[in-house]
PDB file of N, CA and C in Angstrom:
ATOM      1  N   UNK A   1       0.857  -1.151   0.000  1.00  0.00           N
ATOM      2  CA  UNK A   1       0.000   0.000   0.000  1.00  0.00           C
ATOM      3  C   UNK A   1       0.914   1.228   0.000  1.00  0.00           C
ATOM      4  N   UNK A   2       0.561   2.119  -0.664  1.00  0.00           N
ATOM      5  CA  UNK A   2       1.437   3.423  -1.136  1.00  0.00           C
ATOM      6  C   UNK A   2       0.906   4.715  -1.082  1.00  0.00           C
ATOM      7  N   UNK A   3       1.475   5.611  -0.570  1.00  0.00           N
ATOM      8  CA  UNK A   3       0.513   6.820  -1.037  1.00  0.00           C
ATOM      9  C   UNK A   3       0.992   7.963  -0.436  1.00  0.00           C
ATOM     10  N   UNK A   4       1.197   9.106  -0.489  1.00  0.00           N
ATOM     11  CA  UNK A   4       1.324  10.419  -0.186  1.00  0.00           C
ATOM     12  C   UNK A   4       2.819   9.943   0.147  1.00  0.00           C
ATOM     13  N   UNK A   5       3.857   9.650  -0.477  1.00  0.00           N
ATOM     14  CA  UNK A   5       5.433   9.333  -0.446  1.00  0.00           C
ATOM     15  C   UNK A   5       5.785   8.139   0.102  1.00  0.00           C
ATOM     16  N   UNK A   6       4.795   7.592   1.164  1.00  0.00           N
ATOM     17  CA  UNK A   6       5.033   6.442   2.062  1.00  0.00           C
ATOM     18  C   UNK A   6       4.630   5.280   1.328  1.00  0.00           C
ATOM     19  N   UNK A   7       5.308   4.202   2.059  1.00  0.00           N
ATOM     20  CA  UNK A   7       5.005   2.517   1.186  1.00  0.00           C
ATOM     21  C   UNK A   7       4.649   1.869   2.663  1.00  0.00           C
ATOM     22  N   UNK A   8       3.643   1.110   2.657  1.00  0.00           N
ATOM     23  CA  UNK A   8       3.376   0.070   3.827  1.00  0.00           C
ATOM     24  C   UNK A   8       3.429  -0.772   3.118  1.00  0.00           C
ATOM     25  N   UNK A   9       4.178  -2.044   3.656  1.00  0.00           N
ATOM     26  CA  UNK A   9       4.447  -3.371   3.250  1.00  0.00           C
ATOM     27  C   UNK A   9       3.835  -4.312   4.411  1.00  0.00           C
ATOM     28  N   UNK A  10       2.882  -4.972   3.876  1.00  0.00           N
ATOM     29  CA  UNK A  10       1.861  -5.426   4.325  1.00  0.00           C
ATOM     30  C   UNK A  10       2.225  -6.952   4.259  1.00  0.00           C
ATOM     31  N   UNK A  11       3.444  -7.193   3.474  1.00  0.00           N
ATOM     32  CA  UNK A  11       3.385  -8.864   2.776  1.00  0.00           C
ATOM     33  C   UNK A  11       3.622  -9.593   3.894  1.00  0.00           C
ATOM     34  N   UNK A  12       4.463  -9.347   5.013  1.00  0.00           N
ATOM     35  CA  UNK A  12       4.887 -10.741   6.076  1.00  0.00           C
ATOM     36  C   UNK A  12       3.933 -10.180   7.245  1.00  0.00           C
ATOM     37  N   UNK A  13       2.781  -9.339   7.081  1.00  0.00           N
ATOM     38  CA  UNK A  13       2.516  -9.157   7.991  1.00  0.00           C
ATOM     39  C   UNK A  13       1.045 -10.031   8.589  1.00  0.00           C
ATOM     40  N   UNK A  14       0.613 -10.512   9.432  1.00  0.00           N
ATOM     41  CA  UNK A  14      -0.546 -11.191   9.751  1.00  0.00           C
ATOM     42  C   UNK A  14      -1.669  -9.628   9.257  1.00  0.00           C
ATOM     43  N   UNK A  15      -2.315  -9.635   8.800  1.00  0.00           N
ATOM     44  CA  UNK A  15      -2.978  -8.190   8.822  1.00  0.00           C
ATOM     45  C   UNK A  15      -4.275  -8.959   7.724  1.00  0.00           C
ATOM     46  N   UNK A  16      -5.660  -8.792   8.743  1.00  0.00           N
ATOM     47  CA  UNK A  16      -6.798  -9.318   7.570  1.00  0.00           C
ATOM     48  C   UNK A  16      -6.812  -8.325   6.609  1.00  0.00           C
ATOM     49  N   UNK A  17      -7.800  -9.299   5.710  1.00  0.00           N
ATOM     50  CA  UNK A  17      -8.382  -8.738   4.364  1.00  0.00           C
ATOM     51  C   UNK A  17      -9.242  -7.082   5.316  1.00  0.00           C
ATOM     52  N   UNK A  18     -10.123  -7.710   6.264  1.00  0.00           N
ATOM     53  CA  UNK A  18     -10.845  -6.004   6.612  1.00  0.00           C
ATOM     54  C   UNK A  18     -10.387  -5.395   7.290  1.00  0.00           C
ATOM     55  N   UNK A  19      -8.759  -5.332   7.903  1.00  0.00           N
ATOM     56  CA  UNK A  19      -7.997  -4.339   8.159  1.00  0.00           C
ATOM     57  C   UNK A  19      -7.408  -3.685   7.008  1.00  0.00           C
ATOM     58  N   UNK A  20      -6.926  -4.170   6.252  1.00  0.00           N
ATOM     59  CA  UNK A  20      -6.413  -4.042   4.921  1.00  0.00           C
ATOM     60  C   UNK A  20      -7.401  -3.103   4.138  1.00  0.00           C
ATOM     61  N   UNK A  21      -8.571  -3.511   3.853  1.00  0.00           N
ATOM     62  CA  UNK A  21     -10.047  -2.439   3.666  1.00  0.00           C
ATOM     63  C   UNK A  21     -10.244  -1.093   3.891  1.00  0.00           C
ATOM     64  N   UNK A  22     -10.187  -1.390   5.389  1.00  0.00           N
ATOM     65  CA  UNK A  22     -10.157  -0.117   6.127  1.00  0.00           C
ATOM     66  C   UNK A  22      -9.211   1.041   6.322  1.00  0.00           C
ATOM     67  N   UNK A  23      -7.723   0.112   5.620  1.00  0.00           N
ATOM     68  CA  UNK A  23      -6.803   0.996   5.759  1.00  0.00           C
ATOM     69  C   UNK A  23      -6.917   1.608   4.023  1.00  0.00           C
ATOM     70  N   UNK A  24      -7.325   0.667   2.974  1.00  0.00           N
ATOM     71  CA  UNK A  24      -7.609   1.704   2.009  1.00  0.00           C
ATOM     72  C   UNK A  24      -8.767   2.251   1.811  1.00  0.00           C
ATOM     73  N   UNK A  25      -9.809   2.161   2.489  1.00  0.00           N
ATOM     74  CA  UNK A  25     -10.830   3.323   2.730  1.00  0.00           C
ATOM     75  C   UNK A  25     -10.236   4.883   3.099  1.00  0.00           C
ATOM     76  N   UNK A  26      -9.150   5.059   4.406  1.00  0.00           N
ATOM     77  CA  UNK A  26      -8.650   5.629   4.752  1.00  0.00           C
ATOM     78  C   UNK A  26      -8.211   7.302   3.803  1.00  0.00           C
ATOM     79  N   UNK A  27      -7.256   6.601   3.199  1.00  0.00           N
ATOM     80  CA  UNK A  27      -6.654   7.759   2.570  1.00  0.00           C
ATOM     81  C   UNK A  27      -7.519   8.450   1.332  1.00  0.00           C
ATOM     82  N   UNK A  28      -8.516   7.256   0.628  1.00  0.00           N
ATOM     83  CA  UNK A  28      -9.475   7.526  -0.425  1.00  0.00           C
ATOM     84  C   UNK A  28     -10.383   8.836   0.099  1.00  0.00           C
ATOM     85  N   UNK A  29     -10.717   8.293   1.490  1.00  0.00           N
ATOM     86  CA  UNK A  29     -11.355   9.748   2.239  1.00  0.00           C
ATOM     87  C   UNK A  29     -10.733  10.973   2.247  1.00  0.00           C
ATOM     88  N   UNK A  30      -9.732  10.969   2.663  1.00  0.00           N
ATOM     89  CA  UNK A  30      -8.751  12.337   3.329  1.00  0.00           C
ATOM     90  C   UNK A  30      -7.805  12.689   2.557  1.00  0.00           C
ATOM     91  N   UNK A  31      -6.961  11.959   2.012  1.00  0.00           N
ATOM     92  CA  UNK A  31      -5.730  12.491   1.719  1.00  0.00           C
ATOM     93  C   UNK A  31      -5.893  12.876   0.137  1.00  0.00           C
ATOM     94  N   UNK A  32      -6.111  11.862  -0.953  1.00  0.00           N
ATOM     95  CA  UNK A  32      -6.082  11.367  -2.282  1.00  0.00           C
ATOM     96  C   UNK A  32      -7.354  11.801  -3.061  1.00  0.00           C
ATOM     97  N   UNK A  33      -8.024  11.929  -2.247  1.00  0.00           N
ATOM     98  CA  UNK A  33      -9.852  12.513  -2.985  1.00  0.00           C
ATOM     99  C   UNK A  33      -9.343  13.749  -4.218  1.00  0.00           C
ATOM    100  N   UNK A  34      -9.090  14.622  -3.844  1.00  0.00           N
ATOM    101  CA  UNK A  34      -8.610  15.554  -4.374  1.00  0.00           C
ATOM    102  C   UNK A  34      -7.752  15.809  -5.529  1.00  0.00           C
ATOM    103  N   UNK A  35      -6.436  14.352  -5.409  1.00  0.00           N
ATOM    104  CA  UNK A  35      -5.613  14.280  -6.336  1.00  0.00           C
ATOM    105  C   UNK A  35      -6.007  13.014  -7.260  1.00  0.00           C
ATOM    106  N   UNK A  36      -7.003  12.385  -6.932  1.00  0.00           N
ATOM    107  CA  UNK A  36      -7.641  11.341  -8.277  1.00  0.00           C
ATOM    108  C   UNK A  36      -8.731  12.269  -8.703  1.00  0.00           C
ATOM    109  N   UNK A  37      -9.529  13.176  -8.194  1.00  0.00           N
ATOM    110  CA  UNK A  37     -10.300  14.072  -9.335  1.00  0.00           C
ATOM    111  C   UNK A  37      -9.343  14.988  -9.928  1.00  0.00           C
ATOM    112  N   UNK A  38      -7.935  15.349  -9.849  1.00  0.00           N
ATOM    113  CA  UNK A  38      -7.398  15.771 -10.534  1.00  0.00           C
ATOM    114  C   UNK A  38      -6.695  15.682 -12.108  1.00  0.00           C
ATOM    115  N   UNK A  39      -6.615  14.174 -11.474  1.00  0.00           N
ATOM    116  CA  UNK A  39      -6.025  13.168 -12.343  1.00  0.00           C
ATOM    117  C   UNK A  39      -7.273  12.887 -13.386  1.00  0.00           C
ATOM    118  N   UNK A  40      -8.480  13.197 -13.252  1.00  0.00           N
ATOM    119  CA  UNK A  40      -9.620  12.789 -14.501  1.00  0.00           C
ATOM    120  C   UNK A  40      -9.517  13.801 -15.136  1.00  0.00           C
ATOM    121  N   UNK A  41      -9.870  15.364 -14.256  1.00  0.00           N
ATOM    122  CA  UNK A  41      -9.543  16.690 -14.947  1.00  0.00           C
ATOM    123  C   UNK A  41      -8.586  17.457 -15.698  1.00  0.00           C
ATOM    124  N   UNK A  42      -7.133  16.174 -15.757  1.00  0.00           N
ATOM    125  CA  UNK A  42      -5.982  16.631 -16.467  1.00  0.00           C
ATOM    126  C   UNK A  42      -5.646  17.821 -15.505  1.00  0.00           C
ATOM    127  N   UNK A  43      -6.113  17.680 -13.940  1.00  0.00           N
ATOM    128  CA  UNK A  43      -4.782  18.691 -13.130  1.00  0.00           C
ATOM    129  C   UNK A  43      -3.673  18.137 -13.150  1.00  0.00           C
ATOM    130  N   UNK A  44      -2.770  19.401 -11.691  1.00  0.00           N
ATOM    131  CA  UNK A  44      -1.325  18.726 -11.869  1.00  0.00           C
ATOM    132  C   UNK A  44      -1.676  18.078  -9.962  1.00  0.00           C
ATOM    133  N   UNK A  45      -2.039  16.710 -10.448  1.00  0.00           N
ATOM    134  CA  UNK A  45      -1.952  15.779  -9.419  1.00  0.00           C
ATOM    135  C   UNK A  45      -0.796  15.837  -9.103  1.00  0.00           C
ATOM    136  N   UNK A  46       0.383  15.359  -9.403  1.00  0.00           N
ATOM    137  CA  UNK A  46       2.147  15.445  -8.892  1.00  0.00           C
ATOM    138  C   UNK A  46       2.574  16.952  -8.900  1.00  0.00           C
ATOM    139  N   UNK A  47       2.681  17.304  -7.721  1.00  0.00           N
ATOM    140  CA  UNK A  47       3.126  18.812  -8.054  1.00  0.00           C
ATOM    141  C   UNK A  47       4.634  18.578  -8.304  1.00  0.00           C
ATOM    142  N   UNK A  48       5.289  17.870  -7.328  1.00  0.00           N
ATOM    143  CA  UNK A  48       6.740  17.469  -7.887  1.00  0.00           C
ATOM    144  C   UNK A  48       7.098  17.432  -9.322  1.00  0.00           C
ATOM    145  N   UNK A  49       6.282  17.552 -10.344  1.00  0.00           N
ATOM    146  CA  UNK A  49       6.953  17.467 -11.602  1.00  0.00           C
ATOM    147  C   UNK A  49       6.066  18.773 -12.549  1.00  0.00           C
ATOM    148  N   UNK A  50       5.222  19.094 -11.878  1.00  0.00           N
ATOM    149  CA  UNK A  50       4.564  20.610 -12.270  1.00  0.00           C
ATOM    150  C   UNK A  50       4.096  20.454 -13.183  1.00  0.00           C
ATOM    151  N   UNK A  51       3.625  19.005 -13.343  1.00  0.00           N
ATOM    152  CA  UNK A  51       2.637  19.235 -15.452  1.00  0.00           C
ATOM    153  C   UNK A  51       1.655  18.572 -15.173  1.00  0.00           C
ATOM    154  N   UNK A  52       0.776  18.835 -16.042  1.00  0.00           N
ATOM    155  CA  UNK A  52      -0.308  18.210 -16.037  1.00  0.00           C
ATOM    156  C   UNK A  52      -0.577  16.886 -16.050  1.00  0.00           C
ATOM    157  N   UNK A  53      -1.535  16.355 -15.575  1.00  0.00           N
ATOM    158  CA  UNK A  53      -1.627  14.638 -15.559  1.00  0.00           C
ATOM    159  C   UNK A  53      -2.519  14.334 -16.983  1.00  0.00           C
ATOM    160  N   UNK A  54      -2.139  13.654 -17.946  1.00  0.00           N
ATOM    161  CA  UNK A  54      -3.298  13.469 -18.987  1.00  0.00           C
ATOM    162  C   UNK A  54      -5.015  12.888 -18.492  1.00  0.00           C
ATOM    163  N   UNK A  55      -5.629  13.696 -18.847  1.00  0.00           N
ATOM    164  CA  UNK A  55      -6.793  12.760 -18.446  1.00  0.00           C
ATOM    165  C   UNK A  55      -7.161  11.660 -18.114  1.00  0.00           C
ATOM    166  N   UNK A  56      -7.634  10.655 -17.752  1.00  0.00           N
ATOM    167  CA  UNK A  56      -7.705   8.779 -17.318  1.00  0.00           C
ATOM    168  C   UNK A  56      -8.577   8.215 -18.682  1.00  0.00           C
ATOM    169  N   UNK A  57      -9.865   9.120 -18.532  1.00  0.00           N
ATOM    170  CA  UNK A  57     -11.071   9.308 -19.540  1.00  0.00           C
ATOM    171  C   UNK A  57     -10.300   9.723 -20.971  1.00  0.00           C
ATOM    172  N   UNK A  58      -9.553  10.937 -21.049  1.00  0.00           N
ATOM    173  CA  UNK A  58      -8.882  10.908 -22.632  1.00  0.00           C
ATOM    174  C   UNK A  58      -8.171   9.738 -23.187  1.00  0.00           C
ATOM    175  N   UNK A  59      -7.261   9.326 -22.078  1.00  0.00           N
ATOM    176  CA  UNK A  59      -6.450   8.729 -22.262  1.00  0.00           C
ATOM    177  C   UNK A  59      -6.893   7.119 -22.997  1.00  0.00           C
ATOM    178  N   UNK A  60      -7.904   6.725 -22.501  1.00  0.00           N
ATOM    179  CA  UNK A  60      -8.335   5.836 -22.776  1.00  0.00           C
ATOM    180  C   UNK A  60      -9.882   5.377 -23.511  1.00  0.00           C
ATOM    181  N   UNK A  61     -10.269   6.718 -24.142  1.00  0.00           N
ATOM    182  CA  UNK A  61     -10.929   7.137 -25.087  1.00  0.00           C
ATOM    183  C   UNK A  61     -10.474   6.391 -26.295  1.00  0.00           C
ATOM    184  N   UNK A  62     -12.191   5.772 -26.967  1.00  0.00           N
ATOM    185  CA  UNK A  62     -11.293   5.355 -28.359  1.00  0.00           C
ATOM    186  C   UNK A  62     -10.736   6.334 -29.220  1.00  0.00           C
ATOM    187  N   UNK A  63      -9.471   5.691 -29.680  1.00  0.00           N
ATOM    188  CA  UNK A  63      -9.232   6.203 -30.973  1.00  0.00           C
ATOM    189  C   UNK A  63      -7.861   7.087 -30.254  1.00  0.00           C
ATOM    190  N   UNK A  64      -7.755   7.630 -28.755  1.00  0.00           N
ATOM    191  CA  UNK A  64      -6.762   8.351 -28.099  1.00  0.00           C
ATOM    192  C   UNK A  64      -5.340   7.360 -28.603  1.00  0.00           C
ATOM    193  N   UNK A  65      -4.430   8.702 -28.526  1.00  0.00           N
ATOM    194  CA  UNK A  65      -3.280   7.864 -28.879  1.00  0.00           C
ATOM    195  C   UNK A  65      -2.252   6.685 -28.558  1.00  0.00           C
ATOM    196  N   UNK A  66      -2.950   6.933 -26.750  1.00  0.00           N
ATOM    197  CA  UNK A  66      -2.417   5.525 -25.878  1.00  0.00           C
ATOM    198  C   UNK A  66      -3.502   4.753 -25.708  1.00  0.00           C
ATOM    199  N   UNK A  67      -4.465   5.201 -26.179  1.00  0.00           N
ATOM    200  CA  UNK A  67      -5.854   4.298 -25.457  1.00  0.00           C
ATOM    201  C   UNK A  67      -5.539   2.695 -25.507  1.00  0.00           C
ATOM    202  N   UNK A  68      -4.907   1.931 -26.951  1.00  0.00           N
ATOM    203  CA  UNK A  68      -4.537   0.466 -26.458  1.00  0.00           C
ATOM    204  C   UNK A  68      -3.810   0.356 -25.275  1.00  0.00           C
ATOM    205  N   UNK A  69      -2.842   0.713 -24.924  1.00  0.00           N
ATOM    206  CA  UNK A  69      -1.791   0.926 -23.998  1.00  0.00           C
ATOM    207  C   UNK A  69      -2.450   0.963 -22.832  1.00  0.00           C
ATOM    208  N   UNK A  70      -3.291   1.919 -22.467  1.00  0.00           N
ATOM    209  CA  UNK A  70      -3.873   2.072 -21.514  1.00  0.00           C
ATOM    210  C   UNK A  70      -5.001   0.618 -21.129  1.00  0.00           C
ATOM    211  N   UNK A  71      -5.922   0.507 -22.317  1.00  0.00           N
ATOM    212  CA  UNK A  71      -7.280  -0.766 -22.072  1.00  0.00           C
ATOM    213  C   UNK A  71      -6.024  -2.053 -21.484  1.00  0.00           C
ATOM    214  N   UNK A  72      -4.894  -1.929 -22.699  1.00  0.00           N
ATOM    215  CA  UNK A  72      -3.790  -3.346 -22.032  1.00  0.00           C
ATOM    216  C   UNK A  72      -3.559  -3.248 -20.601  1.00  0.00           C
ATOM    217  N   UNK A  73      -3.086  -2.390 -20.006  1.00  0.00           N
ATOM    218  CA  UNK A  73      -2.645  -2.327 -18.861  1.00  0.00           C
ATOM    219  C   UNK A  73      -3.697  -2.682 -17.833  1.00  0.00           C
ATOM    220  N   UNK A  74      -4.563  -2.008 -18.043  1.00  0.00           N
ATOM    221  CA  UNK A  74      -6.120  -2.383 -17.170  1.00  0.00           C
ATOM    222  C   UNK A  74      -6.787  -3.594 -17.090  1.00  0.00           C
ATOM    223  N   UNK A  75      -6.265  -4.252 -18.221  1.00  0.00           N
ATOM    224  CA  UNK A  75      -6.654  -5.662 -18.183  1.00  0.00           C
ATOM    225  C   UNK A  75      -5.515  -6.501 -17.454  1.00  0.00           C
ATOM    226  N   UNK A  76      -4.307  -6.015 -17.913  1.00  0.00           N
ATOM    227  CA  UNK A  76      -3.553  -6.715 -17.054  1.00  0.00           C
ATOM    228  C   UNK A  76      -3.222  -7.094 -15.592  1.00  0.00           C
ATOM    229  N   UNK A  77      -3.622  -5.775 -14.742  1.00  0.00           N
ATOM    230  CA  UNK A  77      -4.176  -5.375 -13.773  1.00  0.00           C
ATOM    231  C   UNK A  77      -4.992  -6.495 -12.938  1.00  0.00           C
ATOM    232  N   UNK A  78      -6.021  -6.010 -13.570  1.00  0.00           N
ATOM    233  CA  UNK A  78      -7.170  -6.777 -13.213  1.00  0.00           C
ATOM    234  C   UNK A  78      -7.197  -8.457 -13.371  1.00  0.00           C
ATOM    235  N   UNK A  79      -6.526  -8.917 -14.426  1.00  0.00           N
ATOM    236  CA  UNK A  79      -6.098  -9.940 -14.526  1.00  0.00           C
ATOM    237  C   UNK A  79      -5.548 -10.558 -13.299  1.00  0.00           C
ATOM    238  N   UNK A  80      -4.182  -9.832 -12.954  1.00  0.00           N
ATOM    239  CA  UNK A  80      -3.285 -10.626 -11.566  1.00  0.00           C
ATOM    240  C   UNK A  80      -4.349 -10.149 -10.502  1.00  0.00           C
ATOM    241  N   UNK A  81      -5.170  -9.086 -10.272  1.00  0.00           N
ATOM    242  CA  UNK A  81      -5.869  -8.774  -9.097  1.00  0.00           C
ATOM    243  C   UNK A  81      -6.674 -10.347  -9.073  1.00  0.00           C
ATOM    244  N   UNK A  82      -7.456 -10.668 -10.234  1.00  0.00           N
ATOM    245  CA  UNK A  82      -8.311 -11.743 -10.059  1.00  0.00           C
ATOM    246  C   UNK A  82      -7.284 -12.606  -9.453  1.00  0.00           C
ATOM    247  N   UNK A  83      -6.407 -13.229 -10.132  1.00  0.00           N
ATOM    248  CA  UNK A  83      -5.148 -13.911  -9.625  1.00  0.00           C
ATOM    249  C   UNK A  83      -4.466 -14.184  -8.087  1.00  0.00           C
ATOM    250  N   UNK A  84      -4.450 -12.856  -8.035  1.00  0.00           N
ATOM    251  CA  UNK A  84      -4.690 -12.642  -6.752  1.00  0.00           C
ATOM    252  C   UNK A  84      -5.627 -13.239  -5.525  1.00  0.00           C
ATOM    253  N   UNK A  85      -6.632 -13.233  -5.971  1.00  0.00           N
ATOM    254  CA  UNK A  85      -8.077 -13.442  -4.917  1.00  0.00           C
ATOM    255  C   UNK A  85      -8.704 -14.401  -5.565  1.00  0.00           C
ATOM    256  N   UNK A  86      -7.753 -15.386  -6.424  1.00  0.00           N
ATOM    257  CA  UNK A  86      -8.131 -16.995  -6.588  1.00  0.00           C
ATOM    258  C   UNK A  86      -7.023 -17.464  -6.437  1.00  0.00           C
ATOM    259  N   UNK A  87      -5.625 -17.109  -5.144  1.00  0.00           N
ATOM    260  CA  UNK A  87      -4.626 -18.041  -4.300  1.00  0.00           C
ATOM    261  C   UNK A  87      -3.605 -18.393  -5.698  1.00  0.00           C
ATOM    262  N   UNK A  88      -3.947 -18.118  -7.064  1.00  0.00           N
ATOM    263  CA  UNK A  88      -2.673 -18.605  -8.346  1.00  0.00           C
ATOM    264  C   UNK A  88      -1.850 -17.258  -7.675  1.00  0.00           C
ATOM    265  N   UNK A  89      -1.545 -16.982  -6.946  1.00  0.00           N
ATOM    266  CA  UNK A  89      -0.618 -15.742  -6.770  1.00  0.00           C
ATOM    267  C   UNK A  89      -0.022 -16.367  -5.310  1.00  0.00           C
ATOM    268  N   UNK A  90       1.372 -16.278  -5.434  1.00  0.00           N
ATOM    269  CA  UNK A  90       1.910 -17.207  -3.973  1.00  0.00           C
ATOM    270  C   UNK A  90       2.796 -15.937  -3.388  1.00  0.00           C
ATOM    271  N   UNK A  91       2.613 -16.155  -2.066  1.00  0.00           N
ATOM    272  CA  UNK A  91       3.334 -15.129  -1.212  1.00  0.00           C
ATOM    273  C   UNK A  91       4.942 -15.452  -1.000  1.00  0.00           C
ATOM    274  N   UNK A  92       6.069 -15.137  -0.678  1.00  0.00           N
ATOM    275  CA  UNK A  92       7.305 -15.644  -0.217  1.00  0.00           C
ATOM    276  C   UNK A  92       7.187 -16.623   0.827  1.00  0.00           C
ATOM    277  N   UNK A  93       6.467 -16.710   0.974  1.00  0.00           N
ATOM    278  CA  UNK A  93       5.931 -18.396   2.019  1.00  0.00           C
ATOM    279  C   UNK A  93       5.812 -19.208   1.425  1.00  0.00           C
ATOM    280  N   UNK A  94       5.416 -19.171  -0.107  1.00  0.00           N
ATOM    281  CA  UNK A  94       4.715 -20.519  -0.772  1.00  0.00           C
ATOM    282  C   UNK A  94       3.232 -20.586  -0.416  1.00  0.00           C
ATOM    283  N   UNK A  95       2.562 -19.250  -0.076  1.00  0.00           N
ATOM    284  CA  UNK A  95       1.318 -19.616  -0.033  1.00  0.00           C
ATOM    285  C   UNK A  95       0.427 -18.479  -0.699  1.00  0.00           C
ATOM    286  N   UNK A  96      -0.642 -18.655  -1.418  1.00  0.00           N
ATOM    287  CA  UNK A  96      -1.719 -17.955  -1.667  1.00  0.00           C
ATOM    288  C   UNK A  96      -1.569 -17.064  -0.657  1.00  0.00           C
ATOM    289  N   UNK A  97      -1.904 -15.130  -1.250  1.00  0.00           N
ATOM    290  CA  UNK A  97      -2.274 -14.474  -0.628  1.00  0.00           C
ATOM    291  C   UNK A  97      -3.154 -14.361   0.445  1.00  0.00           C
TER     292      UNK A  97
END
């Protein structure tokens, strides 16, 4: 889990699925609200680099110039997420997430 500069590494830790939940409910509330509607509106979500974020929606608009790039990635995504939460994904234990 990642977000506002920080990384929590969650992997060796005993920590349920609805702690885990709750901790990304968390920042979606407070911290990040602001900088994912930015990120649809083509603000500058990263101020560290001072440019604009391309739209999510342009970006992946047909016919946009990354839009394959983008649908690929999202599937890919979603792919290991499923992967994920059907145990084909093994932890450094040798075990399903």
């Amino acid at each position: 889990m990642a977000g506002a500069g920080l990384v929590a590494d969650f992997s060796r830790q005993r920590v349920s699925v609805a702690t885990l939940d709750l901790l990304g409910q968390w920042p979606m509330k407070w911290i990040f609200a602001s900088r994912i509607r930015d990120m649809y509106e083509g603000g500058i979500a990263n101020p560290t680099e001072s440019r604009q974020v391309p739209s999510i929606r342009r970006c992946s608009a047909p016919g946009a110039p990354h839009a394959d790039l983008v649908l690929a990635e999202r599937s890919r995504v979603l792919d290991f997420a499923e992967a994920v939460r059907g145990g084909r994904i093994l932890g450094s234990n040798g075990e399903p997430f």
